[in-house]
Structure formats: C-alpha cells, structure tokens
N, C-alpha and C. Protein backbone atom coordinates (compact mmCIF):
# COMPACT_ATOMS: atom_id res chain seq x y z
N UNK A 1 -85.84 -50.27 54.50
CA UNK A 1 -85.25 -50.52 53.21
C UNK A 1 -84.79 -51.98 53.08
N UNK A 2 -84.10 -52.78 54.43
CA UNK A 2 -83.99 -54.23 54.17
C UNK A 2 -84.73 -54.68 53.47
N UNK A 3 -86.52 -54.90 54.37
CA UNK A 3 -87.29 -55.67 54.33
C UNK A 3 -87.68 -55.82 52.87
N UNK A 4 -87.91 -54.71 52.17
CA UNK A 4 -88.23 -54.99 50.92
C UNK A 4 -87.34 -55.93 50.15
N UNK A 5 -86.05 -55.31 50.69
CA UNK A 5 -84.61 -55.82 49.44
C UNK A 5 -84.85 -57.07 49.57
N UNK A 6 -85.02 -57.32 51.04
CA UNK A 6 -84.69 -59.61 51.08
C UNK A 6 -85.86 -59.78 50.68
N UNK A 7 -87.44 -59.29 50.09
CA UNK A 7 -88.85 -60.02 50.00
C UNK A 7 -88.33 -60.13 48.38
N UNK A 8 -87.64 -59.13 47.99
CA UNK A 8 -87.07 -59.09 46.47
C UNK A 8 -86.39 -60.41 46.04
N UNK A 9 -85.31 -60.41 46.95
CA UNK A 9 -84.37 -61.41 46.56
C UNK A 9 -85.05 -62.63 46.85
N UNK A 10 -85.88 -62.64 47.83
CA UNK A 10 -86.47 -63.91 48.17
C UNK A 10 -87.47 -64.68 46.88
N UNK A 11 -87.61 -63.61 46.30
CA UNK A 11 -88.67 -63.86 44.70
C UNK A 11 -88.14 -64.15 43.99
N UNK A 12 -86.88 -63.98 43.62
CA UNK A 12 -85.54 -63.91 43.03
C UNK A 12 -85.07 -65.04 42.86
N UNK A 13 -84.81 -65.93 43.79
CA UNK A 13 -83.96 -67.00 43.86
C UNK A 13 -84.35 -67.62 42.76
N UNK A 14 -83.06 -68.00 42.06
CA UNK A 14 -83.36 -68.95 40.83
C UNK A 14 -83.18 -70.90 40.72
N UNK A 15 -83.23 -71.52 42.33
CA UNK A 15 -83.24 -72.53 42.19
C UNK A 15 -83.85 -73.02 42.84
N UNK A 16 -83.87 -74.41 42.95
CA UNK A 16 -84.75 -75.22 44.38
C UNK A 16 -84.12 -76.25 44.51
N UNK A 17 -84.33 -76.47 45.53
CA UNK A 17 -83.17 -77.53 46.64
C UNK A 17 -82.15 -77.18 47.01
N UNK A 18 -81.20 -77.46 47.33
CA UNK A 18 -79.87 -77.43 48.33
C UNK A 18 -78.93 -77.29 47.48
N UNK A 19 -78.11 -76.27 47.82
CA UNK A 19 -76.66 -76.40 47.40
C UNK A 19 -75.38 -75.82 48.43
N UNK A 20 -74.63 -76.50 48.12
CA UNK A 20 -73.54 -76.14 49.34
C UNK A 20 -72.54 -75.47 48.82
N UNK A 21 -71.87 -74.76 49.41
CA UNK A 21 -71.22 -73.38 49.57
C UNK A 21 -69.58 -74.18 49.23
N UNK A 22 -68.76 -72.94 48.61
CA UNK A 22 -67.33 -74.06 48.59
C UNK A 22 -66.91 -73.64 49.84
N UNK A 23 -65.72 -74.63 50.21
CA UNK A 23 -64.58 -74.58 50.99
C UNK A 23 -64.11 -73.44 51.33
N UNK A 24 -64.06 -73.04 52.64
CA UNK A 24 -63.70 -71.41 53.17
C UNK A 24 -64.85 -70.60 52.80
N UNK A 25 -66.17 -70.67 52.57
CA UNK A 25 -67.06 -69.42 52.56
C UNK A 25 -67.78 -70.04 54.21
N UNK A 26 -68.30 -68.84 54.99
CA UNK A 26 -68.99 -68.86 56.17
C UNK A 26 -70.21 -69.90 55.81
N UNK A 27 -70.71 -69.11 54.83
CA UNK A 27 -72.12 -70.03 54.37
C UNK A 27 -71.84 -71.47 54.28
N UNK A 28 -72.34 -72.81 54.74
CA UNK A 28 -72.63 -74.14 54.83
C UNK A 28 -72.98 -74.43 53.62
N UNK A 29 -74.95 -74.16 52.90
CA UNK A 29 -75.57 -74.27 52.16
C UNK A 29 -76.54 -73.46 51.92
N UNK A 30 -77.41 -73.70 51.19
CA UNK A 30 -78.36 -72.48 50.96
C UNK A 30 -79.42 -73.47 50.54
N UNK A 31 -80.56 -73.48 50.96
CA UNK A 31 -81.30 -74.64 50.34
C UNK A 31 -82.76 -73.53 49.52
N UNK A 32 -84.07 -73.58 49.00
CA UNK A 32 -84.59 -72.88 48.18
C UNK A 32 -86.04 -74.52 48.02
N UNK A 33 -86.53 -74.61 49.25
CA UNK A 33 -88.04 -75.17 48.44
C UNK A 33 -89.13 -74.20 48.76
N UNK A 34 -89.98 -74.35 47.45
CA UNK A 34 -91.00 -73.46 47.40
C UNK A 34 -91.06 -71.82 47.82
N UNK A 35 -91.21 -71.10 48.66
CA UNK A 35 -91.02 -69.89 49.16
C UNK A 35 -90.25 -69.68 49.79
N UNK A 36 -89.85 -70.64 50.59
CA UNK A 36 -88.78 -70.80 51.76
C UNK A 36 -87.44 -70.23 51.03
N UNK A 37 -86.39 -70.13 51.51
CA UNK A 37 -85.16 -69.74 51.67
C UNK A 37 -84.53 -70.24 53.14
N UNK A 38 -83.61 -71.42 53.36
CA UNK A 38 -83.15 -71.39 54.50
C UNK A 38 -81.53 -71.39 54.14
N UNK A 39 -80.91 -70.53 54.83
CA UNK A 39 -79.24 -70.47 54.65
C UNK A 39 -78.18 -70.72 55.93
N UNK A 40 -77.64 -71.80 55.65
CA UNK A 40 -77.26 -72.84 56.81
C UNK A 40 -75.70 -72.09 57.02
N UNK A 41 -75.13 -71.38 58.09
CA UNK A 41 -73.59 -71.18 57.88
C UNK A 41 -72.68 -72.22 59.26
N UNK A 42 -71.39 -72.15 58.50
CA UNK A 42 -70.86 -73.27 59.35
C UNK A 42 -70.48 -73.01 60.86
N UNK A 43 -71.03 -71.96 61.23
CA UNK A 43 -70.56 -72.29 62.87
C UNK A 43 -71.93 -72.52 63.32
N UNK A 44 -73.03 -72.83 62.83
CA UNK A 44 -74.21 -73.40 63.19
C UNK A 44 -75.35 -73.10 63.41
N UNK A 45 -75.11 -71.42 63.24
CA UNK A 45 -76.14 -70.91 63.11
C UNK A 45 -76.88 -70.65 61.66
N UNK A 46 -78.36 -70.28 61.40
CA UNK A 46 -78.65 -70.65 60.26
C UNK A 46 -80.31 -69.63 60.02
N UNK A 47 -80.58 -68.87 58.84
CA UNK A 47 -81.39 -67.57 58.77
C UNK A 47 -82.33 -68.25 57.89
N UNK A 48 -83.59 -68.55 58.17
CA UNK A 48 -84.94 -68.22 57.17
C UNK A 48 -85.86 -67.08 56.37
N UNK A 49 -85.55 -67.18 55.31
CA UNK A 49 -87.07 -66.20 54.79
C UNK A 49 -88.35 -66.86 54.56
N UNK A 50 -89.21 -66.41 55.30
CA UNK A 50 -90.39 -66.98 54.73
C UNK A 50 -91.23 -66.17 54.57
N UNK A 51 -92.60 -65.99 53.39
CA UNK A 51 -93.16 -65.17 52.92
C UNK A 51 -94.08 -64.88 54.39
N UNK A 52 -94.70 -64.08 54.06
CA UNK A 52 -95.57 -63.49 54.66
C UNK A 52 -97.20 -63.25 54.15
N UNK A 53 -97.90 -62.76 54.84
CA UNK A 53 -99.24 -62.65 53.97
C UNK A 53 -99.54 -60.81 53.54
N UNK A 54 -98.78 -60.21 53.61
CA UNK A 54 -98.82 -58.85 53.37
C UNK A 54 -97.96 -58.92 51.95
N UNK A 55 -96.98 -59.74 51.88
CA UNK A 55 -96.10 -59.88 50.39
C UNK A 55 -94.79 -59.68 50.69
N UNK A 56 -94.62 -59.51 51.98
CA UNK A 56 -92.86 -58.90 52.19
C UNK A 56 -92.53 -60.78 52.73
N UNK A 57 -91.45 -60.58 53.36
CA UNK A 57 -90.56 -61.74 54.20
C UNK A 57 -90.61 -61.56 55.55
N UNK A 58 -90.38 -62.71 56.01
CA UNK A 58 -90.06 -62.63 57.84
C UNK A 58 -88.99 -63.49 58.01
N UNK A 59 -87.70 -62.66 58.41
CA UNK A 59 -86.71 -63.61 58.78
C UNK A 59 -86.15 -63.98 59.95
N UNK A 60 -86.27 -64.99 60.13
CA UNK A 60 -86.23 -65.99 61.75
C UNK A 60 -84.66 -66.58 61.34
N UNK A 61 -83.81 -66.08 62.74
CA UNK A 61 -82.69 -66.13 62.60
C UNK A 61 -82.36 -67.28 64.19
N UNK A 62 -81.49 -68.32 63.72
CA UNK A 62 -81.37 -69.23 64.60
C UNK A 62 -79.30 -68.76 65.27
N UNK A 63 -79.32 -69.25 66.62
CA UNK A 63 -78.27 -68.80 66.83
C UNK A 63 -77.41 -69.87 67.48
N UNK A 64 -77.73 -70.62 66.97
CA UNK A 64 -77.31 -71.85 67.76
C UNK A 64 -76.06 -71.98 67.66
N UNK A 65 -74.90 -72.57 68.37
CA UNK A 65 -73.41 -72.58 67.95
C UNK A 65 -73.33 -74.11 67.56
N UNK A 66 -72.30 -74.39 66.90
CA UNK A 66 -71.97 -75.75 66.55
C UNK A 66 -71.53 -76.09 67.42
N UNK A 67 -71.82 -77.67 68.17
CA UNK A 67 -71.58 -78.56 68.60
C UNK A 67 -70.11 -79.30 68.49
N UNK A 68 -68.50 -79.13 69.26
CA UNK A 68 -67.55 -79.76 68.93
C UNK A 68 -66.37 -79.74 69.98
C-alpha cells in the first residue's frame, strides 16, 4: 500500500527546485527536479524518490549522520 501512495505523491508534487523547511521542522529542504524528489532532513540523513520503469517509485534512503 506505501509503494503506490509515494509513486502518487511523487506525481503530485507541485513544484521544482528547492525549498527549505522552517525553523524547528526535522525536514532541512525538499528539492523537486524533473521526477526526482530528494528530501534533505537536518540530522543528515536524506530520502529519494525516483521513478521507476514499471510506473511506481524506488526510494533510496541515505543514513548518514551530520557531521559536528
């Protein structure tokens, strides 16, 4: 049931390029070129959608910690 919901929302998105998140949300930014979806949060880790060739999404999730 995810997979569909995020290939949805991923069609969905109504902008392109970058925008950053306010003050006190987890989320960093959210950026939106072309199919992509990448959503940056501030302890450094950061989640991609990218289409697929079947029509759904594949999301590659990075886990990296911030650096400090």
């Amino acid at each position: 049931m995810l997979l569909p919901a995020l290939s949805e929302a991923c069609r969905k998105v109504g902008f392109r390029g970058r925008r950053t998140a306010p003050a006190g949300d987890p989320v960093e930014s959210i950026q939106a070129d072309g199919e992509v979806v990448v959503i940056r949060y501030r302890d450094g880790s950061a989640q991609v959608l990218a289409p697929t060739q079947d029509g759904l999404v594949a999301l590659f999730v990075s886990a990296t910690a911030a650096a400090g």
